[in-house]
PDB file of N, CA and C in Angstrom:
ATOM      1  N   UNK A   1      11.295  11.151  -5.672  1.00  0.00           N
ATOM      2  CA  UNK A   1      11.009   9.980  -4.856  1.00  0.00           C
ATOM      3  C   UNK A   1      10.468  10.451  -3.505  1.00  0.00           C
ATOM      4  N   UNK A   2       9.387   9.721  -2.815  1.00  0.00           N
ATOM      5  CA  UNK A   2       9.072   9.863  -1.639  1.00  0.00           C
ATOM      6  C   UNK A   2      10.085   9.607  -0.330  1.00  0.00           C
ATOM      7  N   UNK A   3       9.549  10.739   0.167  1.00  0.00           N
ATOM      8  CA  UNK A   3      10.724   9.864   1.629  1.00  0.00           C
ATOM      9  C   UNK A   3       9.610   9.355   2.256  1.00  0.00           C
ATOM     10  N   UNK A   4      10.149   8.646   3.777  1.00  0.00           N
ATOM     11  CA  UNK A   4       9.327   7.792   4.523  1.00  0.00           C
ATOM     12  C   UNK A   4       8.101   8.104   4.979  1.00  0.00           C
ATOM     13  N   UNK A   5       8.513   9.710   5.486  1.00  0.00           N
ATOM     14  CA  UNK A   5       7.106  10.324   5.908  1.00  0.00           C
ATOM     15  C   UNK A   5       6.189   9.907   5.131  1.00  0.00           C
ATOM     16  N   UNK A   6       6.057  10.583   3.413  1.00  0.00           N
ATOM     17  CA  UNK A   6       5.273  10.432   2.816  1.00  0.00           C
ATOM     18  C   UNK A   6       4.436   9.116   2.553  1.00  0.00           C
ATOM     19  N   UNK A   7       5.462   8.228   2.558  1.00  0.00           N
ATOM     20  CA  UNK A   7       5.166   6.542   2.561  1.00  0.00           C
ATOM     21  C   UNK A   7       3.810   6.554   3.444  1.00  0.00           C
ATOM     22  N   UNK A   8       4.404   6.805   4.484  1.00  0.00           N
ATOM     23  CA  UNK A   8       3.767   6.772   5.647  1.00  0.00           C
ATOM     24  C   UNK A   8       1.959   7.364   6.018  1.00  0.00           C
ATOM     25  N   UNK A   9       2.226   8.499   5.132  1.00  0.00           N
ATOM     26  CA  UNK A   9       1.097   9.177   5.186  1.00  0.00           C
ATOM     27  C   UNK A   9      -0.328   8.766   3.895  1.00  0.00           C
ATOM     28  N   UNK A  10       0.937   7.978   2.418  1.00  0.00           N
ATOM     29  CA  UNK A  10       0.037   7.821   1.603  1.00  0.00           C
ATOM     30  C   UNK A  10      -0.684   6.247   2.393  1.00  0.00           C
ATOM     31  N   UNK A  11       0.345   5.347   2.799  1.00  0.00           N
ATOM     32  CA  UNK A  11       0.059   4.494   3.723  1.00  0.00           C
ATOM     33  C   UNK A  11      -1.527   4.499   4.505  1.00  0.00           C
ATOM     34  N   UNK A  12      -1.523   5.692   5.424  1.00  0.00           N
ATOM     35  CA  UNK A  12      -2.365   6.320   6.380  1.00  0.00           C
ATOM     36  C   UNK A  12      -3.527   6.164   5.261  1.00  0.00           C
ATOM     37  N   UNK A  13      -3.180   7.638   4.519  1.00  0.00           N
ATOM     38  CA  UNK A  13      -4.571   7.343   3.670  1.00  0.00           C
ATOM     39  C   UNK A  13      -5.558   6.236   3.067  1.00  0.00           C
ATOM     40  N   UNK A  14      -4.290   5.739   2.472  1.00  0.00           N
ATOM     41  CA  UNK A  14      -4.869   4.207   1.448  1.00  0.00           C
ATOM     42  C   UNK A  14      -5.864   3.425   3.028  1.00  0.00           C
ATOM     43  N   UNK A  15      -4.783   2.832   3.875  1.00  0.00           N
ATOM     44  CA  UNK A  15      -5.756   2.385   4.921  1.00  0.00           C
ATOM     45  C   UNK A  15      -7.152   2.555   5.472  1.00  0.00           C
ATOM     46  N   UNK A  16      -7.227   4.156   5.295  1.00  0.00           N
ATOM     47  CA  UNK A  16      -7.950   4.866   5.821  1.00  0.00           C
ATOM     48  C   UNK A  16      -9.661   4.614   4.876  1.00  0.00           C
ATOM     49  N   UNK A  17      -8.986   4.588   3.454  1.00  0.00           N
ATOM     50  CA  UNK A  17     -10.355   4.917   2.398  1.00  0.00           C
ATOM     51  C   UNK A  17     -10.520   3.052   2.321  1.00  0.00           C
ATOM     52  N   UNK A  18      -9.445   2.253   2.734  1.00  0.00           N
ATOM     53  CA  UNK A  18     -10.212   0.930   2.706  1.00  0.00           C
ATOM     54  C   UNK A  18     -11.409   0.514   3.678  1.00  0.00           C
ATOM     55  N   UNK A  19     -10.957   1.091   4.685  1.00  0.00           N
ATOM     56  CA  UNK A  19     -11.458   0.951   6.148  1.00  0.00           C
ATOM     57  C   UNK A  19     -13.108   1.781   5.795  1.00  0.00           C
ATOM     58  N   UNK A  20     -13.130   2.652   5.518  1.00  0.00           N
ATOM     59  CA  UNK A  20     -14.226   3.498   5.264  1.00  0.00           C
ATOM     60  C   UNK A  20     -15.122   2.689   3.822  1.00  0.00           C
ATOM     61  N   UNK A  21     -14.378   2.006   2.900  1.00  0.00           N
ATOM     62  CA  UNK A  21     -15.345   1.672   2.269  1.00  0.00           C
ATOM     63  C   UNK A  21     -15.810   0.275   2.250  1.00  0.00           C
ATOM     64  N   UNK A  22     -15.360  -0.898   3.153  1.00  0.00           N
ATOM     65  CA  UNK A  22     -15.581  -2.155   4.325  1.00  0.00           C
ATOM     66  C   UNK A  22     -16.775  -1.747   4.596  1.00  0.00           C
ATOM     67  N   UNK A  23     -16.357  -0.644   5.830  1.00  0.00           N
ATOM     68  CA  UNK A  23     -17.837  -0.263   6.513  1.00  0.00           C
ATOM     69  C   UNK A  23     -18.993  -0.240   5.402  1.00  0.00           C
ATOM     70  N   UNK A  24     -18.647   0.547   4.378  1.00  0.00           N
ATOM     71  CA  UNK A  24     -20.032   1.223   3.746  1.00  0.00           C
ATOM     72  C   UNK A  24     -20.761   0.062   3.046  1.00  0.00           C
ATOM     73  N   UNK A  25     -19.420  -1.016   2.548  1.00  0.00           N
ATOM     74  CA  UNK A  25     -20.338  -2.423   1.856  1.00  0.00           C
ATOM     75  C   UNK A  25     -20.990  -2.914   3.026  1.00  0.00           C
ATOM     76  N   UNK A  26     -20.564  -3.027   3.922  1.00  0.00           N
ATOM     77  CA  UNK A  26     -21.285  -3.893   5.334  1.00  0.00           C
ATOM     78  C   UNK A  26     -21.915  -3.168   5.494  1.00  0.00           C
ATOM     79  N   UNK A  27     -22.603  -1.596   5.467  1.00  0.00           N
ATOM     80  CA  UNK A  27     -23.735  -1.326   5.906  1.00  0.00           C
ATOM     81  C   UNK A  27     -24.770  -1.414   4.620  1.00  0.00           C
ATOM     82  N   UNK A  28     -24.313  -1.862   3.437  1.00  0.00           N
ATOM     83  CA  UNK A  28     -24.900  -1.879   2.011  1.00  0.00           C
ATOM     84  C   UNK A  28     -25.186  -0.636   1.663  1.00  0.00           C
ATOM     85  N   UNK A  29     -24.460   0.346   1.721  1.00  0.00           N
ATOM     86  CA  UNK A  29     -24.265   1.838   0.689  1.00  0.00           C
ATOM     87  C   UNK A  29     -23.689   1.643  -0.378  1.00  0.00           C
ATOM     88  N   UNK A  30     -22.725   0.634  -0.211  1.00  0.00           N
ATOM     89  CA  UNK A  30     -22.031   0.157  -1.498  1.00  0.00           C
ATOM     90  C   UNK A  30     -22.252  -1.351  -1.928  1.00  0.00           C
ATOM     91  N   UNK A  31     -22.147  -1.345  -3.294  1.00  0.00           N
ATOM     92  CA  UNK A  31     -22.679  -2.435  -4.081  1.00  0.00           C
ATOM     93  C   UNK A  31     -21.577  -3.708  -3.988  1.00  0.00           C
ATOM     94  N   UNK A  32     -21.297  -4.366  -3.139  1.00  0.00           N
ATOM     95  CA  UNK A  32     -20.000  -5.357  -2.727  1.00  0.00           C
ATOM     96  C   UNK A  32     -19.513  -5.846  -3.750  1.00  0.00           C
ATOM     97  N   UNK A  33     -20.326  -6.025  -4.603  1.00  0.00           N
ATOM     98  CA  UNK A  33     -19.112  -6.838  -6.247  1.00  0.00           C
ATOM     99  C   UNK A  33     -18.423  -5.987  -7.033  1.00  0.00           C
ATOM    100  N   UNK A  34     -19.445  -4.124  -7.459  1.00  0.00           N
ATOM    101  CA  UNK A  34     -18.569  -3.246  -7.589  1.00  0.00           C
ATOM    102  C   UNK A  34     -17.170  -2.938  -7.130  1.00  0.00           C
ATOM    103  N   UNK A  35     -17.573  -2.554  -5.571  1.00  0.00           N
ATOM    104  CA  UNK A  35     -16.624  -2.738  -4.724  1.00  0.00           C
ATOM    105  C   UNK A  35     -15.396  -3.348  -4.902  1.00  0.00           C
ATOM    106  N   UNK A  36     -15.427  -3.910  -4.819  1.00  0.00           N
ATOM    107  CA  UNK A  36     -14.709  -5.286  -4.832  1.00  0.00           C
ATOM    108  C   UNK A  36     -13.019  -4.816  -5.843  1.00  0.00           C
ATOM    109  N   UNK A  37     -13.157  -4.152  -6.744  1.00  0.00           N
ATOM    110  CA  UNK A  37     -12.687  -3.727  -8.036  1.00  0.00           C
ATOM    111  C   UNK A  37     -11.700  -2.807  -6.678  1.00  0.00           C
ATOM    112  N   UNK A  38     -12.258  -1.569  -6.376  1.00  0.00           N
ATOM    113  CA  UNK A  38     -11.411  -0.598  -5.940  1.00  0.00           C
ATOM    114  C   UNK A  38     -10.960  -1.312  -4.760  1.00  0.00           C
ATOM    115  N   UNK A  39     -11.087  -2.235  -4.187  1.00  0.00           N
ATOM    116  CA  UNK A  39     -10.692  -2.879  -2.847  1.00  0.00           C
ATOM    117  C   UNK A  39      -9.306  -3.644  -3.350  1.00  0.00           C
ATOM    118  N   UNK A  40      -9.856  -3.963  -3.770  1.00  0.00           N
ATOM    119  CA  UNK A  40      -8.442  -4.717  -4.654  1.00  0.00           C
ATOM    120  C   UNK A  40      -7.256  -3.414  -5.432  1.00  0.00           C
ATOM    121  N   UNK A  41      -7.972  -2.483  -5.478  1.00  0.00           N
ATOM    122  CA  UNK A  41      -6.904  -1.551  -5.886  1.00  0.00           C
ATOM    123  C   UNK A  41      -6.046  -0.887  -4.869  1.00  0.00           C
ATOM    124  N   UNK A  42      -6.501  -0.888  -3.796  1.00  0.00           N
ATOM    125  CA  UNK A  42      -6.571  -0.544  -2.649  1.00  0.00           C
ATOM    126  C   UNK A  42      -5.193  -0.856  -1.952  1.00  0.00           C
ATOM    127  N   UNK A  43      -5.235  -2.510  -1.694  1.00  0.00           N
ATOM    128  CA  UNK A  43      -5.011  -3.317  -1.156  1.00  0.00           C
ATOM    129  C   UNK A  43      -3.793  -3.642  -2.075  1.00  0.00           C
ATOM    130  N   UNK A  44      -3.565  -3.602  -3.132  1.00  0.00           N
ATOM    131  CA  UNK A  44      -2.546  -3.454  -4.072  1.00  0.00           C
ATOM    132  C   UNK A  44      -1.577  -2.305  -4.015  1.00  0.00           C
ATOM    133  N   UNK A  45      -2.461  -1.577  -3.685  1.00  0.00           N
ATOM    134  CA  UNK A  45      -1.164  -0.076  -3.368  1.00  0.00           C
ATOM    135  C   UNK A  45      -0.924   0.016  -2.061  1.00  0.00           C
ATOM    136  N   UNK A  46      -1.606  -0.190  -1.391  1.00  0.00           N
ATOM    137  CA  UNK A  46      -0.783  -0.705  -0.266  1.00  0.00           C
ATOM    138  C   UNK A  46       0.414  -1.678  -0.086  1.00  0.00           C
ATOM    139  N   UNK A  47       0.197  -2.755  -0.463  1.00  0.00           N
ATOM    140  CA  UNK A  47       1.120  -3.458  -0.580  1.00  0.00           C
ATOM    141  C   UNK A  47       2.316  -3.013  -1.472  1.00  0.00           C
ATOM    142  N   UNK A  48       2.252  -1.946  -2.539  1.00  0.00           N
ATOM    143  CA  UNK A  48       3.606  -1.722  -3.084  1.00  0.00           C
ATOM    144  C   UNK A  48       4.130  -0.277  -2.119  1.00  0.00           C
ATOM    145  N   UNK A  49       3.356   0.117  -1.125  1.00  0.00           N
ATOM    146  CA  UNK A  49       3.730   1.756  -0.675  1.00  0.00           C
ATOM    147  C   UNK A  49       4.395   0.864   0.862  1.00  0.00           C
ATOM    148  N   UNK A  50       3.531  -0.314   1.758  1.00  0.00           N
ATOM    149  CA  UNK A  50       4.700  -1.346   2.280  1.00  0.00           C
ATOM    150  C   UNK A  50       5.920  -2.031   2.202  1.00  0.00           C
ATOM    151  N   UNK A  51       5.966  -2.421   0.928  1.00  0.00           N
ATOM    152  CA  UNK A  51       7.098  -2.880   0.181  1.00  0.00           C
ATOM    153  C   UNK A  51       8.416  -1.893  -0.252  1.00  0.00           C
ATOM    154  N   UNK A  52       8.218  -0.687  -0.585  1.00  0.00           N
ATOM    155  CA  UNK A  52       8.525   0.800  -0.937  1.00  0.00           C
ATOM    156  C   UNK A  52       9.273   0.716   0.622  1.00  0.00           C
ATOM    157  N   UNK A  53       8.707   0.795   1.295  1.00  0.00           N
ATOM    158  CA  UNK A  53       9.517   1.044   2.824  1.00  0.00           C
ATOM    159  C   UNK A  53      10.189   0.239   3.417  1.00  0.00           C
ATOM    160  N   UNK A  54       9.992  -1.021   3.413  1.00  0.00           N
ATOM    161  CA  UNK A  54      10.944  -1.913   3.721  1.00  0.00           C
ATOM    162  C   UNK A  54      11.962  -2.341   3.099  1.00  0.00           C
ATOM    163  N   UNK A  55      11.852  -1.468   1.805  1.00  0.00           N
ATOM    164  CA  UNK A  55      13.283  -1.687   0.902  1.00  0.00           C
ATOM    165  C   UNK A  55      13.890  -0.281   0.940  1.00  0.00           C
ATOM    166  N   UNK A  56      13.130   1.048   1.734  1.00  0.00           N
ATOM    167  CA  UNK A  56      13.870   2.108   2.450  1.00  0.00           C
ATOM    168  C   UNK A  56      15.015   1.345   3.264  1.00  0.00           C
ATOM    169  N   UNK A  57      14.300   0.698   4.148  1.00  0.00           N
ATOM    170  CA  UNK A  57      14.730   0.775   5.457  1.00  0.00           C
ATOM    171  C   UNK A  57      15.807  -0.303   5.687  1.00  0.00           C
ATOM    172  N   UNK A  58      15.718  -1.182   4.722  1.00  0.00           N
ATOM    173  CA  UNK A  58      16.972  -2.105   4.351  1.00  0.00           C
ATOM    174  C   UNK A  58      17.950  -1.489   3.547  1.00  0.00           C
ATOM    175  N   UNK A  59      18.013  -0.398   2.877  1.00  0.00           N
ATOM    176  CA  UNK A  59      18.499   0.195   2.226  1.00  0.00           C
ATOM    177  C   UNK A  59      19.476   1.071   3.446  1.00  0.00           C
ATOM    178  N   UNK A  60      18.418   1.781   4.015  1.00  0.00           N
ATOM    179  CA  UNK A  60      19.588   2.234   5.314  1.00  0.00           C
ATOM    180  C   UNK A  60      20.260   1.948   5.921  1.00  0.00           C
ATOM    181  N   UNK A  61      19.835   0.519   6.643  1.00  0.00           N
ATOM    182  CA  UNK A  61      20.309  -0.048   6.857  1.00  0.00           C
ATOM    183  C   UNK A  61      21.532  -0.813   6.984  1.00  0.00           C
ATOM    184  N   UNK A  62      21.608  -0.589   5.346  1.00  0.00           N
ATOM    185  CA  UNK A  62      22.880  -1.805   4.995  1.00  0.00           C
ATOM    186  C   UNK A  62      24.144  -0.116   4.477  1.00  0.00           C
ATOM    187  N   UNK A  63      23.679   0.509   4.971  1.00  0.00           N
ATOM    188  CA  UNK A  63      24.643   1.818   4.935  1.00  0.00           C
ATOM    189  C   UNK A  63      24.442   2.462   3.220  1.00  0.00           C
ATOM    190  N   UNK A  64      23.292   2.170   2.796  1.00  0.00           N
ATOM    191  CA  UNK A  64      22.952   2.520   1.216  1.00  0.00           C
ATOM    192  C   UNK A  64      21.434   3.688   1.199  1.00  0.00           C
ATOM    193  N   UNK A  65      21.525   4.339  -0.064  1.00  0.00           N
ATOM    194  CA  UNK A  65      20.918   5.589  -0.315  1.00  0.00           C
ATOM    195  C   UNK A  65      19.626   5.016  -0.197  1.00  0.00           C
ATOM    196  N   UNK A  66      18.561   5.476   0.998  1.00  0.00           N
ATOM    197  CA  UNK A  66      17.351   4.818   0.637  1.00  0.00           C
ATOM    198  C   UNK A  66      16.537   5.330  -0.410  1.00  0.00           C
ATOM    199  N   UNK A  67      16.706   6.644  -1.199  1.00  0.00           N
ATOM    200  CA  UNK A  67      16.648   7.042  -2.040  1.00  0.00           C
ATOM    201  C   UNK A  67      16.543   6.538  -3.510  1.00  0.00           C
ATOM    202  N   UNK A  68      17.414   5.228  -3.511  1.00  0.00           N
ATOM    203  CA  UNK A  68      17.596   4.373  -4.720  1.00  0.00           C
ATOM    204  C   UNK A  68      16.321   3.614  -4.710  1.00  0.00           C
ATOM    205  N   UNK A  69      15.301   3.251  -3.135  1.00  0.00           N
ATOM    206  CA  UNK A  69      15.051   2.273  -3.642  1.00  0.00           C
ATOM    207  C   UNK A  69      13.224   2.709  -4.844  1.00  0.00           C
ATOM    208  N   UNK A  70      13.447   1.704  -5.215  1.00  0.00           N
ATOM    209  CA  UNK A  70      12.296   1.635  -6.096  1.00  0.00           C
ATOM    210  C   UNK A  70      10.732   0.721  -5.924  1.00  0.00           C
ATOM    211  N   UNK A  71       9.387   2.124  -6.164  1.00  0.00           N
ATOM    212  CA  UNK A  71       8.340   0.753  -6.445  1.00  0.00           C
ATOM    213  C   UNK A  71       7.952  -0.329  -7.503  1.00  0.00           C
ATOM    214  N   UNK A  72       8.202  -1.190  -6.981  1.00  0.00           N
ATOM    215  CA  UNK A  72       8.207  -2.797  -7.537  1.00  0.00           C
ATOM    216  C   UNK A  72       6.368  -3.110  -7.892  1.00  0.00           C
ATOM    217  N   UNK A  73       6.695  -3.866  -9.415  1.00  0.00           N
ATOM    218  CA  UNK A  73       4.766  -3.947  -9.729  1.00  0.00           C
ATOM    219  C   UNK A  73       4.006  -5.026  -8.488  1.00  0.00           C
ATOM    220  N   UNK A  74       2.835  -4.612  -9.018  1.00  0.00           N
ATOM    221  CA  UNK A  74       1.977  -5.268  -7.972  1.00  0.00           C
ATOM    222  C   UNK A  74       2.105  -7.042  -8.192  1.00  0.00           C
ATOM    223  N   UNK A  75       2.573  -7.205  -9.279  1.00  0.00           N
ATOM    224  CA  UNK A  75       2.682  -8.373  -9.447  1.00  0.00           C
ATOM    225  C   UNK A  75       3.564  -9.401  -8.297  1.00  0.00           C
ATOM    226  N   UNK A  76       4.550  -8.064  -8.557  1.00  0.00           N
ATOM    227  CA  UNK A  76       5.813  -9.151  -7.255  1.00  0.00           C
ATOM    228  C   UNK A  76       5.378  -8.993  -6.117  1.00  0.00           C
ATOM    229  N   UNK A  77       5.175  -7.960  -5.491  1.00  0.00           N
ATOM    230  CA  UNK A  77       4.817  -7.655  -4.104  1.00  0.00           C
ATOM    231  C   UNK A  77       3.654  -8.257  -3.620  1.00  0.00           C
ATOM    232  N   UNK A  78       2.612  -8.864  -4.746  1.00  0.00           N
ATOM    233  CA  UNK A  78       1.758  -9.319  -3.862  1.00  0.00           C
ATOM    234  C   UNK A  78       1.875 -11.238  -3.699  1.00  0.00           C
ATOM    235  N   UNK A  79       2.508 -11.303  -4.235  1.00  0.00           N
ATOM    236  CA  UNK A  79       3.424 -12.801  -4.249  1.00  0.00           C
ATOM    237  C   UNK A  79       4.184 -13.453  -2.869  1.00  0.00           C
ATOM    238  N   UNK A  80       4.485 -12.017  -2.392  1.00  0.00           N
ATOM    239  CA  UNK A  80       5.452 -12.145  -0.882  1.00  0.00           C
ATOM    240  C   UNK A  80       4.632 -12.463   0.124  1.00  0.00           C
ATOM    241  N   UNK A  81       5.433 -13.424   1.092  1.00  0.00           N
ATOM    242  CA  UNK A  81       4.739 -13.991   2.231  1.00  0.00           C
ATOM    243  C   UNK A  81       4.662 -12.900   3.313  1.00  0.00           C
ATOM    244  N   UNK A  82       3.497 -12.419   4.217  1.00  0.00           N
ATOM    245  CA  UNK A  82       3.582 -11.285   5.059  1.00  0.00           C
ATOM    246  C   UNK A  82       4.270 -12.572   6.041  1.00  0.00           C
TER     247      UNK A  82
END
């Protein structure tokens, strides 16, 4: 299991390659409906590597192993109200 750092860093990344490939459809290097496919993949793992940490950190929280907690499918996590 990841600890937080890692969260944190795959976090960083994922952000990072969304952000970079935004730009590239808006400058039209990339084909926006293609696109579109990995953006959504994107944006999906993000949301379960967010979710992943806030069920760390409630986990610590409540005096429990954050270790236990688990990633949840994209199905549920993207259901939740930010």
């Amino acid at each position: 299991m990841a600890d937080d750092q890692q969260i944190h860093e795959r976090i960083s990344a994922l952000t990072d390659e969304e952000r970079r490939r935004r730009e590239r459809v808006q400058r039209g290097a990339l084909d926006p409906a293609a696109e579109q496919v990995r953006l959504r993949e994107v944006e999906a793992q993000l949301d379960r590597y967010w979710d992943l940490l806030r069920q760390r950190r409630a986990r610590r929280d409540a005096g429990d192993d954050p270790d236990y907690a688990q990633p949840r499918p994209v199905d549920v996590v993207e259901d939740y109200e930010q």
